[in-house]
Protein backbone atom coordinates (compact mmCIF):
# COMPACT_ATOMS: atom_id res chain seq x y z
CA UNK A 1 10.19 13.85 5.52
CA UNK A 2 11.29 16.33 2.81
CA UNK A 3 12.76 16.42 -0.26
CA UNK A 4 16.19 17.70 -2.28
CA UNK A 5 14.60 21.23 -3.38
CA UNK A 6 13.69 21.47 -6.80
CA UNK A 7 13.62 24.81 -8.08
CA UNK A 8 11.28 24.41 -11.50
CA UNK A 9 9.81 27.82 -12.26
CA UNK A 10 9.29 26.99 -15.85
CA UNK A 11 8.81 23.36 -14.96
CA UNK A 12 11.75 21.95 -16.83
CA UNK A 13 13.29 20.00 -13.52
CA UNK A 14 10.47 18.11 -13.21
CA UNK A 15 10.07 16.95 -16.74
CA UNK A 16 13.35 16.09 -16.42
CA UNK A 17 12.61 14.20 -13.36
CA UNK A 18 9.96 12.58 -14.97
CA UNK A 19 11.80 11.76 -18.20
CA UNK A 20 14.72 9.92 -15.86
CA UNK A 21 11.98 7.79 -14.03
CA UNK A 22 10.43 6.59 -17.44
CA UNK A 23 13.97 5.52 -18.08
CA UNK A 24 14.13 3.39 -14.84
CA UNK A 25 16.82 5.66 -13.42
CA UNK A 26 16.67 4.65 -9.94
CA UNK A 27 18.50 7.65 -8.03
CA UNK A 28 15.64 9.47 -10.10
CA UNK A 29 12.94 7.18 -9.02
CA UNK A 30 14.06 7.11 -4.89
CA UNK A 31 13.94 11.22 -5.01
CA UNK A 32 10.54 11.59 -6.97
CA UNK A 33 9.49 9.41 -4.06
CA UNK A 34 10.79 11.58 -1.76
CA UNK A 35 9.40 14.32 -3.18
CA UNK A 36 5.96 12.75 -3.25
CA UNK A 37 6.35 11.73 0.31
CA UNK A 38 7.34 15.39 1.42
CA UNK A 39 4.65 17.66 3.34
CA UNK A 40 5.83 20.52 3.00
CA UNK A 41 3.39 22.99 0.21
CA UNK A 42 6.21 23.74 -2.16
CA UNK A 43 7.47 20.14 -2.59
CA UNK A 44 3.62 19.25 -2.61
CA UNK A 45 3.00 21.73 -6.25
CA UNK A 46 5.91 20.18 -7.57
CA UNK A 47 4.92 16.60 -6.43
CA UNK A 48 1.09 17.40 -8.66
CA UNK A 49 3.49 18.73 -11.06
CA UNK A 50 5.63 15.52 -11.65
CA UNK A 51 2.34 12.60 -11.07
CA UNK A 52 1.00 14.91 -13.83
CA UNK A 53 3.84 14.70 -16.14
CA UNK A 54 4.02 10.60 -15.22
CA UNK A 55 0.35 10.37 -16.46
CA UNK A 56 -0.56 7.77 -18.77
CA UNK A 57 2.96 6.08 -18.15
CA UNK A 58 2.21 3.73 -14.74
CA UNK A 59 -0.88 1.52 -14.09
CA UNK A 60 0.11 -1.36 -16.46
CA UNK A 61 1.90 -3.34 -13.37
CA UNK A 62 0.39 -6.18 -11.42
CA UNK A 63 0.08 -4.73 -7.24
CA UNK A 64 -0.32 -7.03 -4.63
CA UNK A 65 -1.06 -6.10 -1.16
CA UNK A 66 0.66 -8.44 1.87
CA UNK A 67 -0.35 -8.09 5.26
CA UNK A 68 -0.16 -10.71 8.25
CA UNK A 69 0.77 -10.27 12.15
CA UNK A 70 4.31 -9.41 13.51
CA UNK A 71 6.20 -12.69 13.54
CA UNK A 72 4.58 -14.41 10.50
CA UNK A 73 7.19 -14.17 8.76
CA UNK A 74 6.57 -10.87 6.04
CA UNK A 75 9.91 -9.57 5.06
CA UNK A 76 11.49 -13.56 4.69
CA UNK A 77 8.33 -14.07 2.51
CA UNK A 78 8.67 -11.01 0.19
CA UNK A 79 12.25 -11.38 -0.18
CA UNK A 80 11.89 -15.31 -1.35
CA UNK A 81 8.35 -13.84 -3.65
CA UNK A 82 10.34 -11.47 -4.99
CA UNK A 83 13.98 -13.48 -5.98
CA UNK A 84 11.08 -16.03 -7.71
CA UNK A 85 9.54 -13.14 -9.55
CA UNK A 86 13.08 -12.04 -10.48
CA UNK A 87 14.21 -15.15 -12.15
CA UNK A 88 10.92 -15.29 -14.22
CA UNK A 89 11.85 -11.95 -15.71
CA UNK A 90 9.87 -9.58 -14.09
CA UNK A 91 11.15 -6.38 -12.61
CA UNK A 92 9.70 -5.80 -8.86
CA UNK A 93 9.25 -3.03 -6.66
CA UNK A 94 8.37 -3.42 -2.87
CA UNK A 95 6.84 -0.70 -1.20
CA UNK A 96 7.53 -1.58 2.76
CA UNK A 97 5.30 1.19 4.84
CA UNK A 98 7.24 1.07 8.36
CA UNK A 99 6.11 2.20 11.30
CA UNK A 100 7.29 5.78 12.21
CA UNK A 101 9.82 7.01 14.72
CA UNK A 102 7.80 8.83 17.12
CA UNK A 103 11.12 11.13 17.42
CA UNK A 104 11.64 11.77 13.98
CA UNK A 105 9.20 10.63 11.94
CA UNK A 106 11.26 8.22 9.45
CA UNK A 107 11.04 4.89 9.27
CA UNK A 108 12.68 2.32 11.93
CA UNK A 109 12.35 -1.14 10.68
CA UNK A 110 14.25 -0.68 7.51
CA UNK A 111 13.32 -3.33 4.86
CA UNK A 112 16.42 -3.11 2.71
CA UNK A 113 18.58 -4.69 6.20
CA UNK A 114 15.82 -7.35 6.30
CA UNK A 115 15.45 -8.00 2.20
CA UNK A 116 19.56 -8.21 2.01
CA UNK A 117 19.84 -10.35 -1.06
CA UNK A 118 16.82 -8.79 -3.09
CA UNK A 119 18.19 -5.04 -2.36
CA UNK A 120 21.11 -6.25 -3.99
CA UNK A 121 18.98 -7.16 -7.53
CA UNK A 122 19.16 -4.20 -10.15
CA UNK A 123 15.56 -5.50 -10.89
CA UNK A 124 13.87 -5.02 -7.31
CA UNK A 125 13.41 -1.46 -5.52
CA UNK A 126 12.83 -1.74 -2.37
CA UNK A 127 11.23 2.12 -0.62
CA UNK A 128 10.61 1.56 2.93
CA UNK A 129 8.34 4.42 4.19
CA UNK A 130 7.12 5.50 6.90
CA UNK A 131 3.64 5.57 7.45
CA UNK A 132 3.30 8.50 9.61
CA UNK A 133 0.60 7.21 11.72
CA UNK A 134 -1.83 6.95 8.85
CA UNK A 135 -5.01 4.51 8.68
CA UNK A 136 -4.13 0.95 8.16
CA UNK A 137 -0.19 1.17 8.21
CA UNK A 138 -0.50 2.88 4.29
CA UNK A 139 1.76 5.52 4.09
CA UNK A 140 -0.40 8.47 2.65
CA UNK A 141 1.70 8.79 -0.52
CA UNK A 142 2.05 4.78 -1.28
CA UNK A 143 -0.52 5.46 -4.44
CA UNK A 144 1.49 7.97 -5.97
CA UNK A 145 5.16 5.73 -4.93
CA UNK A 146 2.96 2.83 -6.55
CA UNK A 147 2.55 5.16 -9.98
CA UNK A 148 5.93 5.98 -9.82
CA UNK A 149 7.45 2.78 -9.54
CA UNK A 150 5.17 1.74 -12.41
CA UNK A 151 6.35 4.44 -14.52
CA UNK A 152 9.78 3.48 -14.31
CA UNK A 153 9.34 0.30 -15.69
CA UNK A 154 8.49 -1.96 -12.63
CA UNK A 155 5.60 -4.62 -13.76
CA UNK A 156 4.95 -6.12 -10.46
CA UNK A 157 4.32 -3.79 -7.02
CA UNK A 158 4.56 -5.62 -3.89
CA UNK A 159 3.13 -3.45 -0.81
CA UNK A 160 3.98 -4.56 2.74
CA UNK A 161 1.51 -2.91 5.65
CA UNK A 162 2.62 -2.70 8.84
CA UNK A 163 0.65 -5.88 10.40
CA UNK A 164 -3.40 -6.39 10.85
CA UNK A 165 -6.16 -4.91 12.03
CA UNK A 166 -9.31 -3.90 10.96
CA UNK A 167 -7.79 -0.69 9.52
CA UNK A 168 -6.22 -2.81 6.73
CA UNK A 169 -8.91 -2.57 4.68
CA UNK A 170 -6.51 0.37 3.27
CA UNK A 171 -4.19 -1.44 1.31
CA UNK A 172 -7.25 -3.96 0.01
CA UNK A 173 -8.73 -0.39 -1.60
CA UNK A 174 -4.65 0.41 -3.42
CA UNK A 175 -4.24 -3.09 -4.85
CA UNK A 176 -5.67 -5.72 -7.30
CA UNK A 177 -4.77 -8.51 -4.77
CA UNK A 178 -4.74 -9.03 -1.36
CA UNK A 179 -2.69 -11.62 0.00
CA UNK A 180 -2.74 -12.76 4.06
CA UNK A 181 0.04 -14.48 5.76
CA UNK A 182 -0.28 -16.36 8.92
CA UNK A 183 1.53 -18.92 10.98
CA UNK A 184 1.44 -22.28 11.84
CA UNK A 185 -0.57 -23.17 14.93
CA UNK A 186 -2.95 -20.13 15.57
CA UNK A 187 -5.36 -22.18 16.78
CA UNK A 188 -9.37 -20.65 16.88
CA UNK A 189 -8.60 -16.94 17.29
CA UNK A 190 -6.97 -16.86 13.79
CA UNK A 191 -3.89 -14.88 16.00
CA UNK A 192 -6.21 -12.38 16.87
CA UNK A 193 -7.15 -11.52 13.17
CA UNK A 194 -10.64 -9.35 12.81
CA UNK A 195 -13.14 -11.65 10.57
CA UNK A 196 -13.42 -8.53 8.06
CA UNK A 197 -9.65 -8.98 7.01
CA UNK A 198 -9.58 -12.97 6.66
CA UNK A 199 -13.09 -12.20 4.32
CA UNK A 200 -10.83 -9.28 2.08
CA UNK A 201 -8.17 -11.65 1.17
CA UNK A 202 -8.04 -13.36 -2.20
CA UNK A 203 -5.01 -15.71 -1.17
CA UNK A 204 -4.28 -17.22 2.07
CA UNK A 205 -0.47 -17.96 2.80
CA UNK A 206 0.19 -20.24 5.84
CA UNK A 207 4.10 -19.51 5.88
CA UNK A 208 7.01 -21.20 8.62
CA UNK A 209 5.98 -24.49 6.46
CA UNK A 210 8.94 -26.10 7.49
CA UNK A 211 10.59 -28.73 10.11
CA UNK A 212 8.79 -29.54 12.83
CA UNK A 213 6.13 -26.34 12.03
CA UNK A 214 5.07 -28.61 8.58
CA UNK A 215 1.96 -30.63 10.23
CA UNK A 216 0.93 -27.58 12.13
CA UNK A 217 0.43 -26.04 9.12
CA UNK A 218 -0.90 -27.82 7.03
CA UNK A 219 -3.82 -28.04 10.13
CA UNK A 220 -4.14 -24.98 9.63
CA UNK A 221 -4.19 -24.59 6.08
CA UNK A 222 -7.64 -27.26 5.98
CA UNK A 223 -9.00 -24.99 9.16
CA UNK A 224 -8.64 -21.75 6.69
CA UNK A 225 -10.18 -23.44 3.94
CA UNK A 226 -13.00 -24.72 5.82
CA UNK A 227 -13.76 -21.47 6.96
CA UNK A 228 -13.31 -20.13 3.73
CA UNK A 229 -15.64 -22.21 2.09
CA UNK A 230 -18.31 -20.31 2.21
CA UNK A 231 -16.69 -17.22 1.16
CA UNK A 232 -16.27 -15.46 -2.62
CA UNK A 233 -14.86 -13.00 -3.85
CA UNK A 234 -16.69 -10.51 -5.91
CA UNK A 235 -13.55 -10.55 -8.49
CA UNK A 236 -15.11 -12.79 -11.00
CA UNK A 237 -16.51 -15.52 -9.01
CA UNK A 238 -12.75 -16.15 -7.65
CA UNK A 239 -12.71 -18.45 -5.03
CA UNK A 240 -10.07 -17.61 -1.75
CA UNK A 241 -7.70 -20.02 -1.82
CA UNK A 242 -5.38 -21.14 1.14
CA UNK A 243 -1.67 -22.55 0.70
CA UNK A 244 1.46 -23.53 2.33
CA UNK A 245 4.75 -22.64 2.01
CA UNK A 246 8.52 -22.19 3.65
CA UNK A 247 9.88 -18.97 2.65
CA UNK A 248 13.34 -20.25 4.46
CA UNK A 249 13.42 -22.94 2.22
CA UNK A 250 11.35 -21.89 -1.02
CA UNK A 251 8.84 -24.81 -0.71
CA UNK A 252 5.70 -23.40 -2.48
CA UNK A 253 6.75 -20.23 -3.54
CA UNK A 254 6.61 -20.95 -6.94
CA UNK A 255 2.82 -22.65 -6.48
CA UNK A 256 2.22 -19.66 -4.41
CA UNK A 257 3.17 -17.00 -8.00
CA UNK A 258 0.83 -19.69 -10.06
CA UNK A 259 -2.10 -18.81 -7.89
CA UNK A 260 -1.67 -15.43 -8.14
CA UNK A 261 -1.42 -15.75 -12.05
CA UNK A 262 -4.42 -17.62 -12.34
CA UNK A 263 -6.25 -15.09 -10.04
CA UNK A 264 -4.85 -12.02 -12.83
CA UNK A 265 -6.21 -14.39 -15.59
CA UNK A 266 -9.47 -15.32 -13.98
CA UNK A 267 -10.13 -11.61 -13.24
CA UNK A 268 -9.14 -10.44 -16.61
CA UNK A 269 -11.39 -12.56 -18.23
CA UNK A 270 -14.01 -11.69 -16.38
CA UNK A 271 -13.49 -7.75 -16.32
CA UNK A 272 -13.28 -7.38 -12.92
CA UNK A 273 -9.49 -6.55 -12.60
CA UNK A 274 -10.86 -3.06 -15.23
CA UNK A 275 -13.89 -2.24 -12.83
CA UNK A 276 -11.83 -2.37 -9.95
CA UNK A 277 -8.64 -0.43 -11.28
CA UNK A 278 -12.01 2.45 -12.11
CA UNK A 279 -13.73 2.04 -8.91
CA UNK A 280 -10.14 2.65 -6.97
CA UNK A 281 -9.09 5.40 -9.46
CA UNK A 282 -12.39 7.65 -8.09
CA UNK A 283 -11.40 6.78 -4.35
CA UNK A 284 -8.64 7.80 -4.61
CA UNK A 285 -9.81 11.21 -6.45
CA UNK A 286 -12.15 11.89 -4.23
CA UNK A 287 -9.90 10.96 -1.18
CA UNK A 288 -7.44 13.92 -2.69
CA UNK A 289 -10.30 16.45 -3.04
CA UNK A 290 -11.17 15.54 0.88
CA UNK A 291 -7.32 15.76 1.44
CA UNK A 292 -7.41 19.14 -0.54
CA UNK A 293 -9.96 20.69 1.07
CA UNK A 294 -8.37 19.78 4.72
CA UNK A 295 -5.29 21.30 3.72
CA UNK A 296 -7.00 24.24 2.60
CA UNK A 297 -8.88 24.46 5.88
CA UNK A 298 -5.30 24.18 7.95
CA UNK A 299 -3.66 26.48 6.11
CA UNK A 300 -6.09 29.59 5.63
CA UNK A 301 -5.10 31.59 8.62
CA UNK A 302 -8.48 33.93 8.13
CA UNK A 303 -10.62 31.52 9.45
CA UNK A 304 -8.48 29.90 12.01
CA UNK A 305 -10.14 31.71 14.85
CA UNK A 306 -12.97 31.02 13.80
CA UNK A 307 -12.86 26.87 13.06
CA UNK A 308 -11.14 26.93 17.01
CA UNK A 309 -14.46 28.60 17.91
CA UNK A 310 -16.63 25.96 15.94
CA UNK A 311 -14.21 23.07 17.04
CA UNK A 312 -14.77 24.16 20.70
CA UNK A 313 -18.22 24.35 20.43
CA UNK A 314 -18.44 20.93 19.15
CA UNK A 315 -16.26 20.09 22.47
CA UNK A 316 -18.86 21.59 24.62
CA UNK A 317 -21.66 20.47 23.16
CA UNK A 318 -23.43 23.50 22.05
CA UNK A 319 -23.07 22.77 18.87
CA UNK A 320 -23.83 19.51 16.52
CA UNK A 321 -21.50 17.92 14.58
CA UNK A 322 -23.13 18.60 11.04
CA UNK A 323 -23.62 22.18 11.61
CA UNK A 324 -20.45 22.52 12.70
CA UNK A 325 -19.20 21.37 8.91
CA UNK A 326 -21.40 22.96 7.29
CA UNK A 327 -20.06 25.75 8.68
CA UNK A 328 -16.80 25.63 8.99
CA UNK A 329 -17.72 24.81 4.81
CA UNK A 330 -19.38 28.11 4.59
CA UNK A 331 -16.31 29.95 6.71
CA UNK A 332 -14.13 28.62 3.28
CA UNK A 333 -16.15 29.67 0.80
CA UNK A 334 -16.68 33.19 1.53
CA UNK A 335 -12.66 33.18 2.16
């Protein structure tokens, strides 16, 4: 994906860009996501250029992370969280991370055609993404997109991963909640969900609570909590809680937002929601310098020869993995 160019040589585009994000203009806000979201090195500077100017202005919203299998029900959910949300006065941004095209690279699901009614809301921003084949379904920009939508004045984030696997974990490490959806009936196998990603979330949705699907899910929702019962979070000695709801019908919704506020307050009091906000603010610093580092490593065409030499080594088995970054280390410093 790239962006509109920005030509900034003295830098006054991008504080301009900035300045129209902090004032919620939202054809601002979609191309500083764009921008963000561009590869290309150019559009990269000015991307550090504009998170620096947006410094100090984003990290005051609320994120929540929701994940659950294909079919559970995800977008219907979000849009029926989110028109709740709305009417209680908050302004909500959902970050979608699509899968990407193979052929081109964009997204293909497109979250605004399945979120009608909320894309129409001059409160909600909806940013589907794509997530370019990155660990987890999180689109390798979705921190900075979270920032920015903070910035410009959105107070609650909503990200939506692709589905669930054990690569989720990702989106548990970008938000102060993690929420899991499932459906009625899975029996056992918990629909094929890894044990590690039922233990990471701090509020279990059983959704499709509706019509003939109500007592199947409301089995389900006393299996979860069984097996939940001997699970805590580290957030403040929260407890995982599992609910129902209909997102068709906007049964529970509004028990499912009083949950989540009680799990803010219960954190906040006991200073977890601050540790973790610090513990995923160095991640995700040292996560840019390893990001740094490989882009460095790509681009210096000096030593290209010369990491296809080590890399092919390493293929052969001539060569162990460890010395082969530490020298392929070395090979960048004395460049």
């Amino acid at each position: 994906m790239t962006a509109e160019p920005v030509q900034s040589d003295d830098g006054a585009v991008i504080t301009k860009m900035a300045a129209a994000v902090r004032a919620g203009e939202r054809r601002a806000l979609a191309r500083a996501i764009t921008l963000i979201e561009s590869t290309r090195p150019d559009h990269r500077r000015q991307a550090e250029d504009l998170m620096a100017a947006l410094a100090g202005h984003g990290g005051s919203s609320l994120r929540i992370g929701i994940s659950g299998v294909p079919g559970v029900g995800k977008s219907t959910f979000i849009e029926a969280f989110g028109l709740h949300l709305l009417d209680q006065g908050h302004r909500v941004a959902i970050l979608a991370v699509d899968p990407s095209s193979p052929r081109t690279g964009g997204s293909i699901l497109g979250d605004k055609t399945r979120m009608e009614e909320l894309s129409r809301r001059a409160e909600a921003f909806i940013r589907p993404s794509p997530s370019g084949g990155t660990l987890g379904g999180v689109a390798r920009r979705t921190r900075e997109a979270m920032l920015i939508t903070e910035a410009a004045g959105f107070d609650i984030v909503l990200i939506e991963t692709v589905g669930v696997g054990q690569s989720e974990i990702a989106v548990a490490g970008l938000t102060d909640m993690f929420m899991l959806l499932l459906a009625p009936g899975a029996g056992d196998d918990l629909q094929g969900i890894k044990k590690g990603i039922v233990e990471l979330a701090d509020l279990i949705v059983v959704n499709k609570a509706d019509g003939d699907l109500a007592p199947a899910a409301e089995r389900a929702r006393r299996d979860y909590a069984a097996a939940l019962h001997l699970l805590r979070s580290p957030l403040g000695g929260w407890q995982p809680t599992v609910m129902t709801c209909s997102s068709l019908e906007g049964a529970g919704i509004n028990e499912v937002w009083a949950k989540v506020s009680a799990f803010r307050d219960q954190v906040n009091a006991s200073g977890s929601f601050t540790e973790r906000r610090a513990a995923q603010a160095n991640q995700w610093m040292w996560d840019e310098v390893n990001e740094v580092l490989q882009s460095r490593l790509r681009e210096n065409t000096a030593i290209r020869d010369t990491v296809d030499a080590i890399e092919a080594s390493v293929a052969n088995g001539t060569t162990s993995v460890a010395d082969a970054a530490r020298a392929i280390i070395q090979q960048l410093d004395e460049t």
